[in-house]
C-alpha atoms as a PDB file:
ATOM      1  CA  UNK A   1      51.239  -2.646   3.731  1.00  0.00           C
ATOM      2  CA  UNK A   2      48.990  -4.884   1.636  1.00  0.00           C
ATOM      3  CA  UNK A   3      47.226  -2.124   0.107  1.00  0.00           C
ATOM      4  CA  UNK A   4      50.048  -0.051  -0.830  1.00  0.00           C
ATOM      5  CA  UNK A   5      51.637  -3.448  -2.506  1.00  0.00           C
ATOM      6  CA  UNK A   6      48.460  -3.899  -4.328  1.00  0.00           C
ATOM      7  CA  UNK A   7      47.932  -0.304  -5.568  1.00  0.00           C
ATOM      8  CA  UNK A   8      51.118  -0.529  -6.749  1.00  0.00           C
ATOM      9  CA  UNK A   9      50.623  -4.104  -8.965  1.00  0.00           C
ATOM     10  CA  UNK A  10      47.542  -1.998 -10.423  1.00  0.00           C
ATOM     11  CA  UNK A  11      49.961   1.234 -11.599  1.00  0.00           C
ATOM     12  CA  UNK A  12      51.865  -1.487 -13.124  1.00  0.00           C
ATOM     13  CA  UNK A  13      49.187  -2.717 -15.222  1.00  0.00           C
ATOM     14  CA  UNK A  14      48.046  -1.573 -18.825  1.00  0.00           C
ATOM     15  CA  UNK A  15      44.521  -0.951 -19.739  1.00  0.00           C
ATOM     16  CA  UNK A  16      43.709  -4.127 -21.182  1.00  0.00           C
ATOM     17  CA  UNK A  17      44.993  -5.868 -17.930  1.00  0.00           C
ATOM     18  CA  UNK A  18      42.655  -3.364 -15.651  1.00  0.00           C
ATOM     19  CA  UNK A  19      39.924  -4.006 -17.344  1.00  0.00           C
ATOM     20  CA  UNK A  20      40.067  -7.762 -16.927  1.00  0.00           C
ATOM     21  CA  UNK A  21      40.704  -7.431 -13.008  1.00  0.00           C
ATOM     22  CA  UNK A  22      37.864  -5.183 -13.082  1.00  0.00           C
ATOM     23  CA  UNK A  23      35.208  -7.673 -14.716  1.00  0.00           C
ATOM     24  CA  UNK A  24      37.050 -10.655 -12.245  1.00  0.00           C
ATOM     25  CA  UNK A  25      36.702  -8.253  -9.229  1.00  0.00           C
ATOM     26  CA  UNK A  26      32.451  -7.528 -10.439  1.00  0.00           C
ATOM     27  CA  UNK A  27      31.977 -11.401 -10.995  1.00  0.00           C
ATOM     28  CA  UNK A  28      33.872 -12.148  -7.738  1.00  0.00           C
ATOM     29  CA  UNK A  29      31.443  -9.665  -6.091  1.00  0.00           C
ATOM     30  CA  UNK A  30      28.514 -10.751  -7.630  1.00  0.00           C
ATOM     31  CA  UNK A  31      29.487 -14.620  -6.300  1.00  0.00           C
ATOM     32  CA  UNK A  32      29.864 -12.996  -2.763  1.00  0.00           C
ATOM     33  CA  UNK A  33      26.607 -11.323  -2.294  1.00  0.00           C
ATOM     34  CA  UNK A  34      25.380 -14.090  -4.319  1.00  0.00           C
ATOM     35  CA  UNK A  35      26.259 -16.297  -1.016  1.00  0.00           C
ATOM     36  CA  UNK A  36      25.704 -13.487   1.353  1.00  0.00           C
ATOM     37  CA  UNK A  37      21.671 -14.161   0.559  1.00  0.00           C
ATOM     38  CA  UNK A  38      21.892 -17.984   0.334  1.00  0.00           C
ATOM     39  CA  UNK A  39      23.642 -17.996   4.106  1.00  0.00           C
ATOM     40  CA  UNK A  40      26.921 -19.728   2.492  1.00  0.00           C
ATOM     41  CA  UNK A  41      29.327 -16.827   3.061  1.00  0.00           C
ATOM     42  CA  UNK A  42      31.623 -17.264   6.416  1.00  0.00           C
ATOM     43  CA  UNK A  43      33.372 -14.123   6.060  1.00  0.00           C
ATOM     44  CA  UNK A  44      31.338 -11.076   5.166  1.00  0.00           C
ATOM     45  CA  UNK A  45      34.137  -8.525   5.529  1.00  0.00           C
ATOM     46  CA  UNK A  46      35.494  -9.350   1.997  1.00  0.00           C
ATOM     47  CA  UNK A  47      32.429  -7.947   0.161  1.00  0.00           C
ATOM     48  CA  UNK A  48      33.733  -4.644   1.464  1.00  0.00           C
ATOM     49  CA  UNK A  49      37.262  -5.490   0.686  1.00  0.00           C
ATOM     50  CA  UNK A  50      35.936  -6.175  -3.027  1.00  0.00           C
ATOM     51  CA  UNK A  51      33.797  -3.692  -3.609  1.00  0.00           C
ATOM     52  CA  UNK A  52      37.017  -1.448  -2.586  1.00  0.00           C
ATOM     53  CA  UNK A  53      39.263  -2.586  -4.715  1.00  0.00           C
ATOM     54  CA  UNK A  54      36.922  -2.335  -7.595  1.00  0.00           C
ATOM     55  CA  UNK A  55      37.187   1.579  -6.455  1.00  0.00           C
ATOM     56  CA  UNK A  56      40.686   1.582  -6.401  1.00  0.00           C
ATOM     57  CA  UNK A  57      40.790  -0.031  -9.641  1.00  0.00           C
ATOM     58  CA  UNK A  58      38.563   2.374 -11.549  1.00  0.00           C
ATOM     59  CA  UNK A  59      40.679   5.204  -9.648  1.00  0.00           C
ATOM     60  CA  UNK A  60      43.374   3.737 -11.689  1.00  0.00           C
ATOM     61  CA  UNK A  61      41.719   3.331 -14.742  1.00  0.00           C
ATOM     62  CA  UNK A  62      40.678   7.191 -14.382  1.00  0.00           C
ATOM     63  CA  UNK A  63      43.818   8.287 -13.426  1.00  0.00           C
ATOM     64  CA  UNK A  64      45.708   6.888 -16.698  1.00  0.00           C
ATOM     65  CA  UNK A  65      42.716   7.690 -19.035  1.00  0.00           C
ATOM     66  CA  UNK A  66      43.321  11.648 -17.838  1.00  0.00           C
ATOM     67  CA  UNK A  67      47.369  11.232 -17.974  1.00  0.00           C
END
């Protein structure tokens, strides 16, 4: 599965590295809805794909903090 593959990239990551895909995955997500309200956006389905991997990665984050 694609998820599984990218849950596991994120265990594989340090902090440091987390944190950056965490501010790329906010900016990303601020560009979407950004488009979303300016009628540019073709494919609306990836603002929920985003705004679930920003869960997954603060899951991780969590997870290793508490570890």
């Amino acid at each position: 599965m694609k998820t599984s593959k990218y849950v596991e990239d994120l265990r594989n990551k340090s902090e440091a590295e987390l944190a950056n895909e965490l501010v790329a995955a906010k900016k990303e997500l601020f560009n979407l809805r950004f488009q979303n309200a300016t009628n540019q956006l073709d494919n609306t389905a990836r603002i929920k794909e985003v705004r679930k991997n920003i869960a997954r990665i603060q899951t991780i984050m969590t997870q290793k903090a508490n570890a």
